[in-house]
PDB file of N, CA and C in Angstrom:
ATOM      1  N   UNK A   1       0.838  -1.206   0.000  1.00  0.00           N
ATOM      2  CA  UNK A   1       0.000   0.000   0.000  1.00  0.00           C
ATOM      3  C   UNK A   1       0.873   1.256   0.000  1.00  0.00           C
ATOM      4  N   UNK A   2       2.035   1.293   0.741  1.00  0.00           N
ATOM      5  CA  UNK A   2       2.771   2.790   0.682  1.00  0.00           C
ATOM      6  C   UNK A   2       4.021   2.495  -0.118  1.00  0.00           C
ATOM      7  N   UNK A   3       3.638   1.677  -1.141  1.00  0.00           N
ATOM      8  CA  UNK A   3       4.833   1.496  -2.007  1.00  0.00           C
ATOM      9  C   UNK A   3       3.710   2.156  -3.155  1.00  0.00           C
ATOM     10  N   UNK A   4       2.108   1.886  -3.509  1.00  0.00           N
ATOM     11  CA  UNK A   4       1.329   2.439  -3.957  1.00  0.00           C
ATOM     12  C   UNK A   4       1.232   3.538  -4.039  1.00  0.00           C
ATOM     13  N   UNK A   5       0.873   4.438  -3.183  1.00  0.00           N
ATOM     14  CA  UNK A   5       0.988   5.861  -2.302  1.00  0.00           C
ATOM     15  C   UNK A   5       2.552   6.090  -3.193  1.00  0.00           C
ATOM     16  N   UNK A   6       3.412   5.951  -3.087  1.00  0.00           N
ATOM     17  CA  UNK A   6       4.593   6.618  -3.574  1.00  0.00           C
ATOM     18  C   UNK A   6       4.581   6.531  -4.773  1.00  0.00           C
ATOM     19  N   UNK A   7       4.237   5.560  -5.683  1.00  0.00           N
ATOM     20  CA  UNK A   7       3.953   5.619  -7.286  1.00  0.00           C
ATOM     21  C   UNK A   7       3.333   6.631  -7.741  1.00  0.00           C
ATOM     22  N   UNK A   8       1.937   6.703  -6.854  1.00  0.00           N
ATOM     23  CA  UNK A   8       1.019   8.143  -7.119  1.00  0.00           C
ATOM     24  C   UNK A   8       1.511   8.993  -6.573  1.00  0.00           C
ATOM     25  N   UNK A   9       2.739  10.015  -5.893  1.00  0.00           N
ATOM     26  CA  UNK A   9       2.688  10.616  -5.482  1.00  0.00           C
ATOM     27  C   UNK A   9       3.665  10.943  -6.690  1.00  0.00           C
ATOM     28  N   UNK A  10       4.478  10.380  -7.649  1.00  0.00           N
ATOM     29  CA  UNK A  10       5.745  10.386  -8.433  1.00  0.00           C
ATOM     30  C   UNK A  10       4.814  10.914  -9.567  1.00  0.00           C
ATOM     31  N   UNK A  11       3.282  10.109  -9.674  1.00  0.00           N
ATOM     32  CA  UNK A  11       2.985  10.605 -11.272  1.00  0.00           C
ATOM     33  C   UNK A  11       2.443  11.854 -11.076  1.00  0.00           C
ATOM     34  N   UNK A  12       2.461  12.352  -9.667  1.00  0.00           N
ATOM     35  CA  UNK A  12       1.242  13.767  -9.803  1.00  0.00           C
ATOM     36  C   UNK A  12       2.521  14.656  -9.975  1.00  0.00           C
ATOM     37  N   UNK A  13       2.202  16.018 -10.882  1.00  0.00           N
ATOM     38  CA  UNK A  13       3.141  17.039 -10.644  1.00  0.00           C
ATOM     39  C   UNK A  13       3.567  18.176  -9.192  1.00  0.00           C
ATOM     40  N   UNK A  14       4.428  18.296  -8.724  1.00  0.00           N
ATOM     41  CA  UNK A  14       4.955  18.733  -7.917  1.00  0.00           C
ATOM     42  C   UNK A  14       4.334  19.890  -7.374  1.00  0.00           C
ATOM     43  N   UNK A  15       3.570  20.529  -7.962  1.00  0.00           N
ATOM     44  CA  UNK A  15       2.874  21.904  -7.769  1.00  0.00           C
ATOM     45  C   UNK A  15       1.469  21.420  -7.030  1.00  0.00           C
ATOM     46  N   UNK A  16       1.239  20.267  -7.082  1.00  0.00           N
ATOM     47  CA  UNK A  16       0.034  19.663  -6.774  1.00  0.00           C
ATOM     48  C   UNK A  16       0.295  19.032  -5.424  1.00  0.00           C
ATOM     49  N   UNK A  17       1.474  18.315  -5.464  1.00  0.00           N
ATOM     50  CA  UNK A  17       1.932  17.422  -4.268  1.00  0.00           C
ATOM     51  C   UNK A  17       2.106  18.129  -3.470  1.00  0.00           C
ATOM     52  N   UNK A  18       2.490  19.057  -3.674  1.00  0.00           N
ATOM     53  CA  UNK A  18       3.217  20.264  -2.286  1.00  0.00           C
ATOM     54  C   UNK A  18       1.428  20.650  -1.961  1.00  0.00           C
ATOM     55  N   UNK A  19       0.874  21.023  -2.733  1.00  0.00           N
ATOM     56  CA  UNK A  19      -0.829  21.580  -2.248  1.00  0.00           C
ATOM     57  C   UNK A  19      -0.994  20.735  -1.248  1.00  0.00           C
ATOM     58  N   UNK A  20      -0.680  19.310  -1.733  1.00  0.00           N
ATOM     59  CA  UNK A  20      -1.889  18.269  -0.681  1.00  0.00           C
ATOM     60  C   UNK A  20      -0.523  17.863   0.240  1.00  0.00           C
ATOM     61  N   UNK A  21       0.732  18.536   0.329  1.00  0.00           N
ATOM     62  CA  UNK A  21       1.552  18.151   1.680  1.00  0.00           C
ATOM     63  C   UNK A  21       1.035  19.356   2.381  1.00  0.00           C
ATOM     64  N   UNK A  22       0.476  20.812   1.820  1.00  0.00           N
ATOM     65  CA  UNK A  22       0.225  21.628   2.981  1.00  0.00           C
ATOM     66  C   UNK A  22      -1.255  21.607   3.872  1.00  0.00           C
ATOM     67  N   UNK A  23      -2.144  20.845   2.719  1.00  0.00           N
ATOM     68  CA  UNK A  23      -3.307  20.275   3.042  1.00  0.00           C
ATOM     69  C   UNK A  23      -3.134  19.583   4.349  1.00  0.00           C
ATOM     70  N   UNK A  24      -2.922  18.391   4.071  1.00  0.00           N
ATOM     71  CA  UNK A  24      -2.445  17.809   5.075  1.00  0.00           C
ATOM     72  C   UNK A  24      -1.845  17.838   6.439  1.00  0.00           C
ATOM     73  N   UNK A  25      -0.781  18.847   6.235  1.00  0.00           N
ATOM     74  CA  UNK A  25      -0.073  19.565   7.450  1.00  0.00           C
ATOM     75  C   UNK A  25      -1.036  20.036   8.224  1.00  0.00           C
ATOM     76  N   UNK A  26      -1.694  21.611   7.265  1.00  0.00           N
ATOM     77  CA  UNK A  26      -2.653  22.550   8.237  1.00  0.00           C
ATOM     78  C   UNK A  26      -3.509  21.251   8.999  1.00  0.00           C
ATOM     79  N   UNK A  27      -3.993  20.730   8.372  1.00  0.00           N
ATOM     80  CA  UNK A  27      -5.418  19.607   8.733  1.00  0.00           C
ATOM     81  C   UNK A  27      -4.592  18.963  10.556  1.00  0.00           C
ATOM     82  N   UNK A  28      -3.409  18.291  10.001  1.00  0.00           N
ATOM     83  CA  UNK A  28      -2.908  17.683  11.218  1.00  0.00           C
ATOM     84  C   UNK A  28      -2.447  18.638  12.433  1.00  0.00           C
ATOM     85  N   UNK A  29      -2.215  19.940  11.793  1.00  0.00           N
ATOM     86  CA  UNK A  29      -1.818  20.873  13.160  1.00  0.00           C
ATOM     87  C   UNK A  29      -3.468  21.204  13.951  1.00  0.00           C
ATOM     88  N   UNK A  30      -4.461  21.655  13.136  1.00  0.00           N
ATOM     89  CA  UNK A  30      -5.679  22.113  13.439  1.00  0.00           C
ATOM     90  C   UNK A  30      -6.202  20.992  14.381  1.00  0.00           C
ATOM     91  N   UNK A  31      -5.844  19.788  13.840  1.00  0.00           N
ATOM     92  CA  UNK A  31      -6.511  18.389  14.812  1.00  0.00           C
ATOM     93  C   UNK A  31      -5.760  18.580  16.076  1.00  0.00           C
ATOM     94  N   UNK A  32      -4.405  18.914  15.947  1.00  0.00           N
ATOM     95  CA  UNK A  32      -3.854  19.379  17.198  1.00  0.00           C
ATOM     96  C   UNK A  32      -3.547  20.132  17.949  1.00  0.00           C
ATOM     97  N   UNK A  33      -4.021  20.606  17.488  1.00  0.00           N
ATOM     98  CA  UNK A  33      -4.619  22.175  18.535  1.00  0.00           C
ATOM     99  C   UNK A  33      -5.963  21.956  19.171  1.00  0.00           C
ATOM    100  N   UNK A  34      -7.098  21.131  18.514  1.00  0.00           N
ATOM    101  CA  UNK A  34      -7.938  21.118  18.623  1.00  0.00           C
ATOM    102  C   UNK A  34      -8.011  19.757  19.912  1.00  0.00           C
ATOM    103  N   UNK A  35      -7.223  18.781  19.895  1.00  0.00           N
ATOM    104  CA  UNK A  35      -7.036  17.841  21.030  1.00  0.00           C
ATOM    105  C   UNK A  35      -6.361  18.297  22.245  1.00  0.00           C
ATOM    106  N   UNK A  36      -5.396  19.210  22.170  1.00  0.00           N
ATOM    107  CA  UNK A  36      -5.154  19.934  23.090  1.00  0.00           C
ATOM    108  C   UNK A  36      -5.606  20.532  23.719  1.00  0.00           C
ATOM    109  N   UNK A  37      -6.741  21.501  22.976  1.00  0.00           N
ATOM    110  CA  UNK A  37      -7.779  22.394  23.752  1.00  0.00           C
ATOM    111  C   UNK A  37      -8.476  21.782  24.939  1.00  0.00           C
ATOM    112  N   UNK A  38      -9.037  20.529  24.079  1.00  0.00           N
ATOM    113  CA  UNK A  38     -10.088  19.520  25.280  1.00  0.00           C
ATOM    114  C   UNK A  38      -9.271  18.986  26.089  1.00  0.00           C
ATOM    115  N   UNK A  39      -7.990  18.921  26.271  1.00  0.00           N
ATOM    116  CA  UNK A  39      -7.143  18.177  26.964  1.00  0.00           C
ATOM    117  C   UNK A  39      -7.401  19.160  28.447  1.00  0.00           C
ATOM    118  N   UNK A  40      -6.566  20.453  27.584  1.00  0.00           N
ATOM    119  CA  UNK A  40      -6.287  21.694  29.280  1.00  0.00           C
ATOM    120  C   UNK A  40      -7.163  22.094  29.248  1.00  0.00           C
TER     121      UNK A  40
END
């Protein structure tokens, strides 16, 4: 499966990949901020 994931990540162009690495990022910081909140 993440030998999959890396094939598709090779055929998409780079301008795209970086979109959905910052996608991703914001998404995972927001989840963590957001688990933190309910934590303290």
């Amino acid at each position: 499966m993440l030998v999959n994931i890396n094939i598709q990540i090779w055929k998409v162009e780079p301008q795209k990949l970086i979109q959905i690495f910052v996608l991703q990022l914001s998404r995972f910081v927001c989840e963590g901020i957001h688990s933190t909140a309910i934590i303290s």
